[in-house]
Protein backbone atom coordinates (compact mmCIF):
# COMPACT_ATOMS: atom_id res chain seq x y z
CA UNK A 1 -172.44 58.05 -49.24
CA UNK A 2 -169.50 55.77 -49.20
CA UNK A 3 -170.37 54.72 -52.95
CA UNK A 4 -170.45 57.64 -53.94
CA UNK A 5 -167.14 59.10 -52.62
CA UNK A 6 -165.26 55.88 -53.76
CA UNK A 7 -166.85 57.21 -57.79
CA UNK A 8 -165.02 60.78 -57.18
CA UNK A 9 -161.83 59.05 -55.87
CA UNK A 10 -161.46 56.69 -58.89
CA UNK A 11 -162.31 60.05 -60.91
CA UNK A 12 -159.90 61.81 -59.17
CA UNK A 13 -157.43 59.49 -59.42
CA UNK A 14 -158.16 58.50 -63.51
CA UNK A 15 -157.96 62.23 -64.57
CA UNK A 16 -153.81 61.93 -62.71
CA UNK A 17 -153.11 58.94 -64.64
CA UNK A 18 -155.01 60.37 -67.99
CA UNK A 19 -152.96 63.67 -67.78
CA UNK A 20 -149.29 62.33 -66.83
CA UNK A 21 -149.87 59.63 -69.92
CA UNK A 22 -151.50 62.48 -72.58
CA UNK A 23 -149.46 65.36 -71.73
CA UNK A 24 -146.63 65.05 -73.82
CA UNK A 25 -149.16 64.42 -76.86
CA UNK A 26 -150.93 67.21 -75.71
CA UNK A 27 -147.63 69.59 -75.77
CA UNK A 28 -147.06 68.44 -79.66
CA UNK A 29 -144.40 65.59 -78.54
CA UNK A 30 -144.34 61.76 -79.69
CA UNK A 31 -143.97 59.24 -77.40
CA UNK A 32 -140.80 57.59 -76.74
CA UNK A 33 -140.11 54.56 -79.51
CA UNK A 34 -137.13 52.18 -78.15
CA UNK A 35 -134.21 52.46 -80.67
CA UNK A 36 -133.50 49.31 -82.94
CA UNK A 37 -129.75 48.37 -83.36
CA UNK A 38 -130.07 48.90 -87.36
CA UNK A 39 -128.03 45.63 -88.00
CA UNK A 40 -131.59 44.16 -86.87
CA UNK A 41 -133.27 46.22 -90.01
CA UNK A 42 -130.55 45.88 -92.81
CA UNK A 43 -127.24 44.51 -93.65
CA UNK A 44 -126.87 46.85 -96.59
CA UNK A 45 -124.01 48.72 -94.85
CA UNK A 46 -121.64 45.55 -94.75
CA UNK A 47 -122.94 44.12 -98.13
CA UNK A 48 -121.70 47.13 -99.60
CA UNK A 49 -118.51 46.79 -98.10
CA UNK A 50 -118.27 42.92 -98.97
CA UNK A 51 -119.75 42.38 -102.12
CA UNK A 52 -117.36 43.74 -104.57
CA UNK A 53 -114.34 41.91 -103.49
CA UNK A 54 -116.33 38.67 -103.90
CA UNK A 55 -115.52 36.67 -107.16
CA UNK A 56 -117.01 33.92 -108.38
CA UNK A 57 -114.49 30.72 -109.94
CA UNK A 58 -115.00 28.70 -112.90
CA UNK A 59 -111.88 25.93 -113.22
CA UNK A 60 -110.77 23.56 -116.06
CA UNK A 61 -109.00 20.51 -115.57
CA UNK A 62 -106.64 18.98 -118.56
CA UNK A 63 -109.38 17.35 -120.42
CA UNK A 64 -109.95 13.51 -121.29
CA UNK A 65 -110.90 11.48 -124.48
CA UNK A 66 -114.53 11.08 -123.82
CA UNK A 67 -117.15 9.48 -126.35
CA UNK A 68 -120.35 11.01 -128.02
CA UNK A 69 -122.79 12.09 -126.21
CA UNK A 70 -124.20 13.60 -123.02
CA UNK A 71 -122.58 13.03 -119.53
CA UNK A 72 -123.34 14.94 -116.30
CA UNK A 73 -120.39 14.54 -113.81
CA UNK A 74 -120.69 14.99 -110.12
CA UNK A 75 -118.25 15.50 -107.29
CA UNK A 76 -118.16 11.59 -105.73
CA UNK A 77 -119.34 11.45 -102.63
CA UNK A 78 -118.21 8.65 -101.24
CA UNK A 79 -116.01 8.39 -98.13
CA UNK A 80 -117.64 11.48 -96.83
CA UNK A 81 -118.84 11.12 -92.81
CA UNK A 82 -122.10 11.95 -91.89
CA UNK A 83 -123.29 13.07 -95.36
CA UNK A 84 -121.24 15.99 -94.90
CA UNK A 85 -120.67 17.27 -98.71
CA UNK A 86 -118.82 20.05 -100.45
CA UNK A 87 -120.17 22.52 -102.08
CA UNK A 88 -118.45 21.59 -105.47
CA UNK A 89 -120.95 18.79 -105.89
CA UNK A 90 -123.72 20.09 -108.46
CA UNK A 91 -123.38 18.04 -111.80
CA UNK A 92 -122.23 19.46 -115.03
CA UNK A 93 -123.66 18.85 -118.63
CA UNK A 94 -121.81 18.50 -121.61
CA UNK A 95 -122.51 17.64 -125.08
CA UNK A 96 -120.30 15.90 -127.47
CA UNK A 97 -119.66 15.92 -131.44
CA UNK A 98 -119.32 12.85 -133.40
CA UNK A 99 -115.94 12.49 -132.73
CA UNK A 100 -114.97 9.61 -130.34
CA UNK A 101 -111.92 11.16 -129.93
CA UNK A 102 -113.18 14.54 -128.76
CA UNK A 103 -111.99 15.94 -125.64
CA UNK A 104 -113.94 15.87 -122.41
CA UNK A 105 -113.98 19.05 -120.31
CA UNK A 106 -113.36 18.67 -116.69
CA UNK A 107 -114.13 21.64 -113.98
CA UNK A 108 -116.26 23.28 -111.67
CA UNK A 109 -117.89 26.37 -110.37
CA UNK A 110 -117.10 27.78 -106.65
CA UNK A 111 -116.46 31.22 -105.10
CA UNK A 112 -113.83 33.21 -103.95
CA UNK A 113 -112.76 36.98 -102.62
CA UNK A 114 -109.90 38.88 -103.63
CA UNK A 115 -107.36 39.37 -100.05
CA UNK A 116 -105.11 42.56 -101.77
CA UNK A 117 -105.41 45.06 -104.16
CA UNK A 118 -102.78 43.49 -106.58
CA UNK A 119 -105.03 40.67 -107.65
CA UNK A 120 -104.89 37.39 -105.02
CA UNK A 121 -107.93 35.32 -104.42
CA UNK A 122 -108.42 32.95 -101.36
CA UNK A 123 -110.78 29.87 -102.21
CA UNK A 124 -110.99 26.35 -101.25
CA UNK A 125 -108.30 23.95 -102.87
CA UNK A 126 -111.20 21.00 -103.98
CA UNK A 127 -112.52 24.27 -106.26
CA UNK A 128 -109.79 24.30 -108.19
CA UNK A 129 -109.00 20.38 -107.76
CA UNK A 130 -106.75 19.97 -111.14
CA UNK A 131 -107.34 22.97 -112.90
CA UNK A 132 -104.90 23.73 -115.23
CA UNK A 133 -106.41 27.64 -115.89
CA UNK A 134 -109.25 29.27 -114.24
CA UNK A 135 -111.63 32.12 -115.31
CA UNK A 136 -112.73 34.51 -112.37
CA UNK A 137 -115.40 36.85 -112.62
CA UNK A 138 -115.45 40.39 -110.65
CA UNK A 139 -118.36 41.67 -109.44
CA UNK A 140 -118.31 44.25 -111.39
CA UNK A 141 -118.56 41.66 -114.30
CA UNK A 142 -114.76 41.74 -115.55
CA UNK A 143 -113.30 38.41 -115.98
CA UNK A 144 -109.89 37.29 -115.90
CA UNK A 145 -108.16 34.15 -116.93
CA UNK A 146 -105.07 33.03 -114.24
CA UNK A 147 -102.56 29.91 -114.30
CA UNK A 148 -101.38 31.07 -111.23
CA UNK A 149 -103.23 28.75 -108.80
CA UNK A 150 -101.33 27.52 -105.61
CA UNK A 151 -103.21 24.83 -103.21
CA UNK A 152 -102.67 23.19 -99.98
CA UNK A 153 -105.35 19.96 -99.94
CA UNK A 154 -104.23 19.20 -96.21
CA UNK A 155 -106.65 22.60 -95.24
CA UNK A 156 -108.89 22.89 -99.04
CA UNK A 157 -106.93 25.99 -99.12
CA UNK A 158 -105.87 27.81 -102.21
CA UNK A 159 -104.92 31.01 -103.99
CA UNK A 160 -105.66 32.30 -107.36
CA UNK A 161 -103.78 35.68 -108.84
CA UNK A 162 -105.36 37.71 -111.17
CA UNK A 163 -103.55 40.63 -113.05
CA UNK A 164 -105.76 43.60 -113.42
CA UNK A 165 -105.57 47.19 -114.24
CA UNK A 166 -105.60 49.38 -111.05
CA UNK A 167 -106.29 48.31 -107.57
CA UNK A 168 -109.15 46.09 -106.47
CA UNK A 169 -111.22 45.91 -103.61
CA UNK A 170 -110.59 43.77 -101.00
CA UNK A 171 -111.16 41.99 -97.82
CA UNK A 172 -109.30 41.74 -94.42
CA UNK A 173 -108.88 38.43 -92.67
CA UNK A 174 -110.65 39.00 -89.00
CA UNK A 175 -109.94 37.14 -86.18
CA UNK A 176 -112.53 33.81 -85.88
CA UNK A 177 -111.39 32.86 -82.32
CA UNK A 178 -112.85 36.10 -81.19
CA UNK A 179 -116.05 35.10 -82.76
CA UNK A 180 -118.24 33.65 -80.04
CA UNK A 181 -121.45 31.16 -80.90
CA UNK A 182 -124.41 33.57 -81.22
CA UNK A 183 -122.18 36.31 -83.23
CA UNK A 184 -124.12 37.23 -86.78
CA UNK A 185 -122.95 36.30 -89.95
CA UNK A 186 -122.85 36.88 -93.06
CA UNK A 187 -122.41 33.69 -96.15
CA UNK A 188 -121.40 35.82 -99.90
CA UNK A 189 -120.97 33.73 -102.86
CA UNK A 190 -122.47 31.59 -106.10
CA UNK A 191 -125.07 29.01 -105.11
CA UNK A 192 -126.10 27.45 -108.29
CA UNK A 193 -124.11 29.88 -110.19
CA UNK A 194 -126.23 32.65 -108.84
CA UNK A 195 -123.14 34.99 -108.52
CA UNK A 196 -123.56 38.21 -105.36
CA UNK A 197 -125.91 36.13 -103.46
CA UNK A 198 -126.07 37.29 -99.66
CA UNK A 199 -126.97 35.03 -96.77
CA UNK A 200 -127.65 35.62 -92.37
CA UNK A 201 -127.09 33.36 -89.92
CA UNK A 202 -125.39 32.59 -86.67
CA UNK A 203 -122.17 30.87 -85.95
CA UNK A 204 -124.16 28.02 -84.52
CA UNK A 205 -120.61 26.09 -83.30
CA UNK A 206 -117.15 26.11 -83.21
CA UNK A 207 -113.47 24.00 -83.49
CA UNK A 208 -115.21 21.70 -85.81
CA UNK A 209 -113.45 18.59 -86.76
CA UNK A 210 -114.86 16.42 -89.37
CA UNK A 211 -112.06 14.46 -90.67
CA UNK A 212 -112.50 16.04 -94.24
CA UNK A 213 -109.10 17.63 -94.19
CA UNK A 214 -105.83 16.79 -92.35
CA UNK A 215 -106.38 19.88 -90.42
CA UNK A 216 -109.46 21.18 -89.15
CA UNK A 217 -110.38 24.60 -87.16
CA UNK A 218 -114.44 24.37 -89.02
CA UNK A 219 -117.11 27.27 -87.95
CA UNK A 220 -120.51 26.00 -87.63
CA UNK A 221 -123.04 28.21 -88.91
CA UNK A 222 -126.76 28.29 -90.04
CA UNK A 223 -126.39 31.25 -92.60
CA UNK A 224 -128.09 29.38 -96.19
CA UNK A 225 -125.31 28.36 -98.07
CA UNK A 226 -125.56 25.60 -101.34
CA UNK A 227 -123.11 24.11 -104.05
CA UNK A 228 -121.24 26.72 -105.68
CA UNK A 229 -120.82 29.03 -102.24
CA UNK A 230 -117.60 26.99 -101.78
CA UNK A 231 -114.62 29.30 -101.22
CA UNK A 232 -116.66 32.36 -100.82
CA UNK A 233 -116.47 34.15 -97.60
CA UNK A 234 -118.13 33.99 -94.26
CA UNK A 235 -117.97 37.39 -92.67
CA UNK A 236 -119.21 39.40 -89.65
CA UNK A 237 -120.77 42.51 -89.21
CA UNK A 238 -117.95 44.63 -89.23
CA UNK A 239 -117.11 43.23 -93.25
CA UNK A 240 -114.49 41.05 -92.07
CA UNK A 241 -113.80 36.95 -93.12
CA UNK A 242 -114.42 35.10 -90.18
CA UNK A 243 -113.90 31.85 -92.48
CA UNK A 244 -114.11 30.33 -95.78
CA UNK A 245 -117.34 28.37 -96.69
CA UNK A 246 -116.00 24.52 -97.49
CA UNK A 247 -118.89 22.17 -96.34
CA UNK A 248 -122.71 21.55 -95.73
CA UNK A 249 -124.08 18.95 -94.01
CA UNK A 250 -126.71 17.36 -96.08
CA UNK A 251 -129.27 15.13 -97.24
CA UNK A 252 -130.39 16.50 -99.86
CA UNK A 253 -127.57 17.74 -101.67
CA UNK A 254 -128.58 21.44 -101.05
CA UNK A 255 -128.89 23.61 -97.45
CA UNK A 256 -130.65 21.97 -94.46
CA UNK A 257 -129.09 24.43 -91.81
CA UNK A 258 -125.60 23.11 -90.97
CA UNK A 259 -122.62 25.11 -92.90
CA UNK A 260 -118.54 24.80 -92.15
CA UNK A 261 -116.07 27.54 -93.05
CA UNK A 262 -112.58 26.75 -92.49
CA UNK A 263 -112.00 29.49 -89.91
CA UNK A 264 -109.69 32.35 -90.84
CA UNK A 265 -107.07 32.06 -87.96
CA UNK A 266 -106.27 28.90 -90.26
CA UNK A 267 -105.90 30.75 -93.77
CA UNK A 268 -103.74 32.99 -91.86
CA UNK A 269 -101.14 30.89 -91.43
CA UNK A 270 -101.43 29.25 -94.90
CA UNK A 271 -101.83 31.85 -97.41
CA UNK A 272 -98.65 33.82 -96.65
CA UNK A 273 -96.57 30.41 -97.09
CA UNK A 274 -98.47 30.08 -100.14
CA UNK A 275 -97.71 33.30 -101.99
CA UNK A 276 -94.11 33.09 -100.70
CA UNK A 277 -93.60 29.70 -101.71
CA UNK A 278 -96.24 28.20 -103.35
CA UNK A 279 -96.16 24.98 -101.64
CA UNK A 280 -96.94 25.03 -97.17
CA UNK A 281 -94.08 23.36 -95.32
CA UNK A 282 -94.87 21.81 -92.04
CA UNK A 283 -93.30 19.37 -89.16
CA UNK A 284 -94.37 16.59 -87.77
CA UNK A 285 -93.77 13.70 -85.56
CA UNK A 286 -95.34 10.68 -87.86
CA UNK A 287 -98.20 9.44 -85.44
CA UNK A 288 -101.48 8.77 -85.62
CA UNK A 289 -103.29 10.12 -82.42
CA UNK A 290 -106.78 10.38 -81.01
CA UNK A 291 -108.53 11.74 -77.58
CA UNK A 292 -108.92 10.38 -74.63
CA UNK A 293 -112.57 10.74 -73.97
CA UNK A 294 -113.37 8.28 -71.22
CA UNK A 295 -112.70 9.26 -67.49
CA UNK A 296 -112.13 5.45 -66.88
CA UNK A 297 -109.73 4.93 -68.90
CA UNK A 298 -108.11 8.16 -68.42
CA UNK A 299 -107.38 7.19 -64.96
CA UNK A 300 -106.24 3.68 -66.33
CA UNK A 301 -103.39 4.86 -68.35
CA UNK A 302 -102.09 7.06 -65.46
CA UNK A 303 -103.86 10.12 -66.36
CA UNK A 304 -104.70 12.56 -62.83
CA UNK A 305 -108.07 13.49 -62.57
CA UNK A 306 -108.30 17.32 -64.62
CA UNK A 307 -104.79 16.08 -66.33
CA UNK A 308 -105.61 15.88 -70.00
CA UNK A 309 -103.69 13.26 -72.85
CA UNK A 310 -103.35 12.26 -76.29
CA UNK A 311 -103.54 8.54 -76.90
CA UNK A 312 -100.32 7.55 -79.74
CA UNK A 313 -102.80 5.21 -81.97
CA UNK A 314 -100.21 4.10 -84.33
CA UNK A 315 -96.56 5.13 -84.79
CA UNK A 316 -95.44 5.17 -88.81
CA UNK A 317 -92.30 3.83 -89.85
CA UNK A 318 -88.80 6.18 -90.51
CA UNK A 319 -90.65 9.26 -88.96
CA UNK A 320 -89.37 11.23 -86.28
CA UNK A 321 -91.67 9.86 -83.33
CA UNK A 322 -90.54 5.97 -84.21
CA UNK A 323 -86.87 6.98 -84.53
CA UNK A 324 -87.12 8.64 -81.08
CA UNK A 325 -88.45 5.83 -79.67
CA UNK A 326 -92.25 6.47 -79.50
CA UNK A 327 -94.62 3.42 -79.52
CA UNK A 328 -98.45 2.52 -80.20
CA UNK A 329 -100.18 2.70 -77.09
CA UNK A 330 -98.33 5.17 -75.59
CA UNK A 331 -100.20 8.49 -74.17
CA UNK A 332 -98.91 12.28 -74.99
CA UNK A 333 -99.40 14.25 -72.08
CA UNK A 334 -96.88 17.89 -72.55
CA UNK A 335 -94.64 19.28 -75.62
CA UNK A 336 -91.67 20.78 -73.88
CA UNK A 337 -93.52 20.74 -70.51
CA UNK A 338 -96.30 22.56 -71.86
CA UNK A 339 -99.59 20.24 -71.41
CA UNK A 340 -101.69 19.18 -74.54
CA UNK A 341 -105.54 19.86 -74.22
CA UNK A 342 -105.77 17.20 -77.54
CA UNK A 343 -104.72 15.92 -81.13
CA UNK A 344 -106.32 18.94 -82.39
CA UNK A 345 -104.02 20.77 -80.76
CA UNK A 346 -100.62 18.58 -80.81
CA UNK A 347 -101.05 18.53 -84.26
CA UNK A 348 -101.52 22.32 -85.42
CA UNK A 349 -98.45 22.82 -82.83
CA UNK A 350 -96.33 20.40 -84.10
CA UNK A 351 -96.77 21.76 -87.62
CA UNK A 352 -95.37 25.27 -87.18
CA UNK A 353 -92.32 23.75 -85.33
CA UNK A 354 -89.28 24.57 -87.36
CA UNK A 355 -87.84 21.61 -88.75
CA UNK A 356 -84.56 20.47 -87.78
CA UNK A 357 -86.04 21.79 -83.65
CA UNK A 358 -85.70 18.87 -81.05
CA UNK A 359 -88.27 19.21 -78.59
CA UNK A 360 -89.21 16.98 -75.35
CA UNK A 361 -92.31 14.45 -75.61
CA UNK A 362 -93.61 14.00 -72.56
CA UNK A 363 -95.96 10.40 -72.55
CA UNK A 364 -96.89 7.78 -69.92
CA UNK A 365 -96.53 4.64 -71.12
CA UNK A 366 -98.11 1.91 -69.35
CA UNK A 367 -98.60 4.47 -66.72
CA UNK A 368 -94.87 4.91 -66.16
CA UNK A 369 -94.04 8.90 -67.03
CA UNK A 370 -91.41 8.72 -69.83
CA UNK A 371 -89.39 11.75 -71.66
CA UNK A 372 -87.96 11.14 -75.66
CA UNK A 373 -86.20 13.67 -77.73
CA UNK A 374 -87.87 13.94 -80.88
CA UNK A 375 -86.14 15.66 -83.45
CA UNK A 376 -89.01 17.83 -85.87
CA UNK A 377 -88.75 16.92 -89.85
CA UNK A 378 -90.10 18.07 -92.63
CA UNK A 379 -93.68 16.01 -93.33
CA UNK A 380 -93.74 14.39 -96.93
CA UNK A 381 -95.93 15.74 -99.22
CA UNK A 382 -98.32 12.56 -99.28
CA UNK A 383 -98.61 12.05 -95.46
CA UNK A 384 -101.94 11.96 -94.44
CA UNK A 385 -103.38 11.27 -97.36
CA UNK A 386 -103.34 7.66 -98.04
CA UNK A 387 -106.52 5.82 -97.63
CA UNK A 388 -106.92 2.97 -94.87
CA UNK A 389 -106.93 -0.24 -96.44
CA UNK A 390 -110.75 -2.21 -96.44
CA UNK A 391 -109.96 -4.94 -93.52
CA UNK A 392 -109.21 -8.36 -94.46
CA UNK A 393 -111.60 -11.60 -93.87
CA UNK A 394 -110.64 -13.75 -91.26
CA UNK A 395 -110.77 -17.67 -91.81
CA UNK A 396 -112.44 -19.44 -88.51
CA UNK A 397 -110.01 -21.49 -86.75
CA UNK A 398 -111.00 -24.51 -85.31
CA UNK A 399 -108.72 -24.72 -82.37
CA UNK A 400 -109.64 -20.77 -80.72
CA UNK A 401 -109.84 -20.50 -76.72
CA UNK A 402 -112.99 -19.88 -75.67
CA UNK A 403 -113.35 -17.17 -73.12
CA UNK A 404 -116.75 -17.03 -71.61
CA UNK A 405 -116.12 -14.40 -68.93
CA UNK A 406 -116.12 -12.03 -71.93
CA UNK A 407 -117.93 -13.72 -74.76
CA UNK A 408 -114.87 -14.26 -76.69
CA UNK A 409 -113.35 -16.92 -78.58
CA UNK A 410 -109.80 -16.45 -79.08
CA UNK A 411 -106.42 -17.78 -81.80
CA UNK A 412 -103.08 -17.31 -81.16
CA UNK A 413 -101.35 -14.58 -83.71
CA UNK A 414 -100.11 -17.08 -86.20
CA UNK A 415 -97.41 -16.39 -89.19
CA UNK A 416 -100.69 -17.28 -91.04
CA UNK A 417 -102.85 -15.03 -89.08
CA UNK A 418 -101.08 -12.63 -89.46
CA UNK A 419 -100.22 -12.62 -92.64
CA UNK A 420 -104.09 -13.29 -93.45
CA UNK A 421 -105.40 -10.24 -91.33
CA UNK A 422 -102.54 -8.14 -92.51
CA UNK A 423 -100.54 -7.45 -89.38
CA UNK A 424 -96.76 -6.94 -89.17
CA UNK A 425 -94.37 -10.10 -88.48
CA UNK A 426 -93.68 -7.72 -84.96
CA UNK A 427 -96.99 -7.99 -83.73
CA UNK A 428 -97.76 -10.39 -80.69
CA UNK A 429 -100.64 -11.30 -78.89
CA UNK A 430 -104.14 -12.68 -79.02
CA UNK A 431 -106.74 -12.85 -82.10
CA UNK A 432 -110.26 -12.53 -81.52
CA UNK A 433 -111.80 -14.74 -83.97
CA UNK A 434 -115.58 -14.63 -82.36
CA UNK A 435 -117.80 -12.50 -80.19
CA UNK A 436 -120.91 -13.55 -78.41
CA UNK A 437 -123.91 -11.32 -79.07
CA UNK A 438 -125.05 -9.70 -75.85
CA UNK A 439 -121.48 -10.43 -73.89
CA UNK A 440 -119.28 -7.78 -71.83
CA UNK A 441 -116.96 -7.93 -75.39
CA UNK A 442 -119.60 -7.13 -77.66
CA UNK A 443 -121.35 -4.57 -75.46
CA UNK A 444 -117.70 -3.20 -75.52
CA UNK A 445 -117.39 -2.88 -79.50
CA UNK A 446 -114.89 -5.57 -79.21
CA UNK A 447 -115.22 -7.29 -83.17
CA UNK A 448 -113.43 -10.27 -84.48
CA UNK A 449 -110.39 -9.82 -86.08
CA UNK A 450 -109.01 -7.14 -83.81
CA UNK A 451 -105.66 -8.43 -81.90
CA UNK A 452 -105.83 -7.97 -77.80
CA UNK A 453 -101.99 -6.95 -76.93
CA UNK A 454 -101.91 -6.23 -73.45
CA UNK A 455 -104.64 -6.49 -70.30
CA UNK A 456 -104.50 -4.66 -67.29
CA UNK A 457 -101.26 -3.25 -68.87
CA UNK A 458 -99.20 -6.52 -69.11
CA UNK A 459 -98.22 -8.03 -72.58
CA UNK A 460 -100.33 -10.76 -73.93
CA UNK A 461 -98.45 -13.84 -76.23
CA UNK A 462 -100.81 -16.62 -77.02
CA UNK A 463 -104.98 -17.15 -76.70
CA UNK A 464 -104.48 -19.07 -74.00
CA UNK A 465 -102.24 -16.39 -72.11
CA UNK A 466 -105.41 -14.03 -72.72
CA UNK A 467 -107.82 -16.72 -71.38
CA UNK A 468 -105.80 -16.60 -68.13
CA UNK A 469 -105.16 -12.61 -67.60
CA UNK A 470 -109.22 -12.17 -68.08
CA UNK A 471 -109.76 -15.41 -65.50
CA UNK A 472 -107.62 -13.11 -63.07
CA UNK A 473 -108.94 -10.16 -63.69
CA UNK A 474 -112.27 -8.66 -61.97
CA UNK A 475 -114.83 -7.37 -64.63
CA UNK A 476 -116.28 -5.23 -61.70
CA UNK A 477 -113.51 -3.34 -61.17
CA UNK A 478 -112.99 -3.25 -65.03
CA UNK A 479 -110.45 -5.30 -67.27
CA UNK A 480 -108.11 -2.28 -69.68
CA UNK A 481 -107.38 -4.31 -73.21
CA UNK A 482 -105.06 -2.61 -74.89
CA UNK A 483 -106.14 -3.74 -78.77
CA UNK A 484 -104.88 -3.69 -82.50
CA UNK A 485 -107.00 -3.37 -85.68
CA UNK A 486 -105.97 -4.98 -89.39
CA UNK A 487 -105.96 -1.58 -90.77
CA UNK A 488 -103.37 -0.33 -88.36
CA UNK A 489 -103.94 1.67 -84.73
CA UNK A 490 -103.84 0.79 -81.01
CA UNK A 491 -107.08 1.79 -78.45
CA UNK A 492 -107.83 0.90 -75.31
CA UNK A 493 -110.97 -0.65 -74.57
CA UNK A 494 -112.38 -1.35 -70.77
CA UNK A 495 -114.75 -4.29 -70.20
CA UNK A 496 -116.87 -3.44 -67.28
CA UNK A 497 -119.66 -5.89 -65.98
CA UNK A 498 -121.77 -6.59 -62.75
CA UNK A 499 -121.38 -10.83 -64.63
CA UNK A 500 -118.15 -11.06 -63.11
């Protein structure tokens, strides 16, 4: 009897559940589908938007005597960190006459997108690298020939104008530090020379800094983007450019999931000094900086714990930072009283500083807090852009000062040593001239040749001076070197060992 009424209650209780689910289906009514954002679905509404202000750049250099034949010329490649390459690096094929004599043409293919109605193009400076004309091709298949090319190679920024009948579409400049990592994108240009191709991805990262250009701001992002997407946009879903496609990161030569676009915020400032003037004026104090990374040292040099500081790696002759008195070694901590986060940030601040403006350098040098009046000047055209000379070979000296606390052997800085290893007739202190495998110096990146200034903050003269400030010192607590390298720049470097 109990079997049987636990049968009608499960009945009872099924033919509920069976109505509530099936009535709507039985009144004619579909069940309730959730609603898909259609940016999931399609992208067609922003293509639209985007695609016919995107152009697509072919440039010509002045051409050079070449001989007969065949020749396929790619962007070099070397000097580039990490195998990070630009897009402008597919080869090009050309064929010669039988004339020695006959010219050889020089160019490349990259993108671009028109920024107003009258005809200017934004696009990345190493795509028009030397051009002396460039054709660009519209979307809509009209091409136009320009001489009017402007560039700024400290950002691989340039613009192109174009004059053309009528207005032409265009594309606004949106605001990439309100993009957020996550955010879709969108990658428009040429791969190959495969002109309106449309990409997806994600900002994947951002404040990239790669040491390609003088100044950085990179997005990261895994949209597929190849050789000849350089200069073409990067935008999000509302159609706007977010950045400017510039690099991929690479083995292969082609996509492999890591893409940089110069960020917009950046072209913003760049562009407008471009059209006005054709040429982008900036300040600067003529140092070489880097981060402090190291919580150790940090608190070494003075720095409070949360306090952030830039360390002053080398201090260039006639510039505004050595005439006001700034020296290697010493750290940057506030501009005006205002604190600096990093050198990313000192140096995009100090560039948009008027010139002629005198502003207050805060630093802490040797831990002392110092204040010098640096007066802003106008930075030379060439300033960043000379490359670091190869370091020289050092002869082994046969009367060095062997430091076994460290694993060092070390020479006194010689006239000859000097002059061998390239450093200035100012420099003083201690050479290293070898390093024990294994030892406290090596584990430290410590490498011969490099010149040990100061330890613990006091000034080193001779090798034997070293040998007796490291004797002293306690390489539990941790020893600070302050150091010199033959290609020019100070660090810091903290030997820290339990073999004390």
């Amino acid at each position: 009897m109990k079997r049987c009424s636990l049968i009608v209650c499960c009945l009872v209780l099924g033919g509920i559940v069976g109505t509530f689910l099936a009535g709507p289906l039985l009144k004619g009514q579909d069940q309730a589908v959730p609603g898909i954002p259609k940016e999931l679905t399609s992208y067609r509404d922003v293509v639209k938007k985007v695609l016919p202000a995107v152009v697509s750049i072919d440039s010509k250099a002045q051409p050079a005597p070449a001989r007969k034949g065949r020749r396929r010329v790619p962007m070099p490649m070397e000097g580039l960190p990490e195998e990070f390459r630009r897009f402008f690096d597919f080869p090009f094929e050309f064929e010669f006459g039988d004339d020695d004599d006959s010219p050889m043409p020089r160019g490349g293919f990259g993108s671009g997108f028109l920024v107003d109605p009258q005809g200017v193009i934004l696009t990345n400076f190493h795509v028009v690298d030397g051009a002396s004309q460039v054709t660009v091709q519209l979307s809509d298949g009209r091409k136009f020939t320009s001489k009017d090319v402007k560039t700024d190679p400290k950002t691989d920024l340039a613009i192109v104008r174009i004059e053309a009948p009528g207005a032409l579409p265009f594309l606004e400049l949106g605001d990439s530090d309100a993009m957020q990592i996550g955010d879709r994108v969108l990658a428009i240009g040429a791969p190959f020379g495969l002109t309106g191709t449309v990409t997806h991805g994600i900002i994947s990262a951002k404040g990239r800094s790669l040491q390609l250009n003088m100044y950085e701001d990179f997005l990261q992002t895994d949209a597929a983007i190849n050789p000849g997407n350089s200069g073409g946009p990067l935008v999000s879903l509302d159609g706007k450019v977010i950045g400017i496609n510039a690099a991929i990161k690479s083995r292969s030569g082609g996509w492999q999931g890591v893409g940089l676009a110069i960020s917009s915020n950046i072209a913003k400032t760049i562009m407008p000094q471009l059209l006005k003037e054709g040429v982008v004026r900036r300040g600067y104090l003529g140092v070489q900086v880097k981060d402090i990374t190291e919580p150790d040292i940090a608190a070494r040099l003075g720095l409070r714990q949360g306090e952030h500081g830039v360390l002053i790696t080398r201090v260039f002759e006639d510039t505004p930072g050595a005439k006001a008195g700034l020296k290697d070694g010493d750290v940057i901590t506030a501009l005006d009283n205002k604190p600096i986060a990093n050198g990313r940030e000192l140096q995009m601040i100090v560039a948009r500083l008027p010139v002629g403006k005198t502003i207050a350098v805060q630093v802490l040098r040797d831990g002392q807090a110092k204040t010098f009046q640096v007066t802003i000047e106008e930075q030379p055209g060439k300033y960043g852009t000379t490359r670091v000379p190869l370091p020289r070979r050092m002869e082994r000296e046969s009367d060095g000062v062997v430091i076994d606390k460290i694993g060092i052997e070390a020479v006194d800085l010689t006239a000859d040593v000097a002059d061998s290893l390239g450093y200035s007739e100012q420099a003083k202190g201690a050479v290293i001239a070898a390093v024990k495998q294994g030892s406290p110096a090596d584990d430290a990146g410590l490498r011969r040749g490099m010149l040990i200034t100061k330890v613990d903050k006091k000034p080193i003269a001779s090798a034997k001076g070293l040998r007796d400030a490291i004797e002293a010192a306690s390489l539990d607590k941790g020893v600070l070197l302050q150091i010199e390298t033959p290609q020019g720049g100070t660090n810091y470097v903290l030997l820290k060992s339990s073999r004390d």
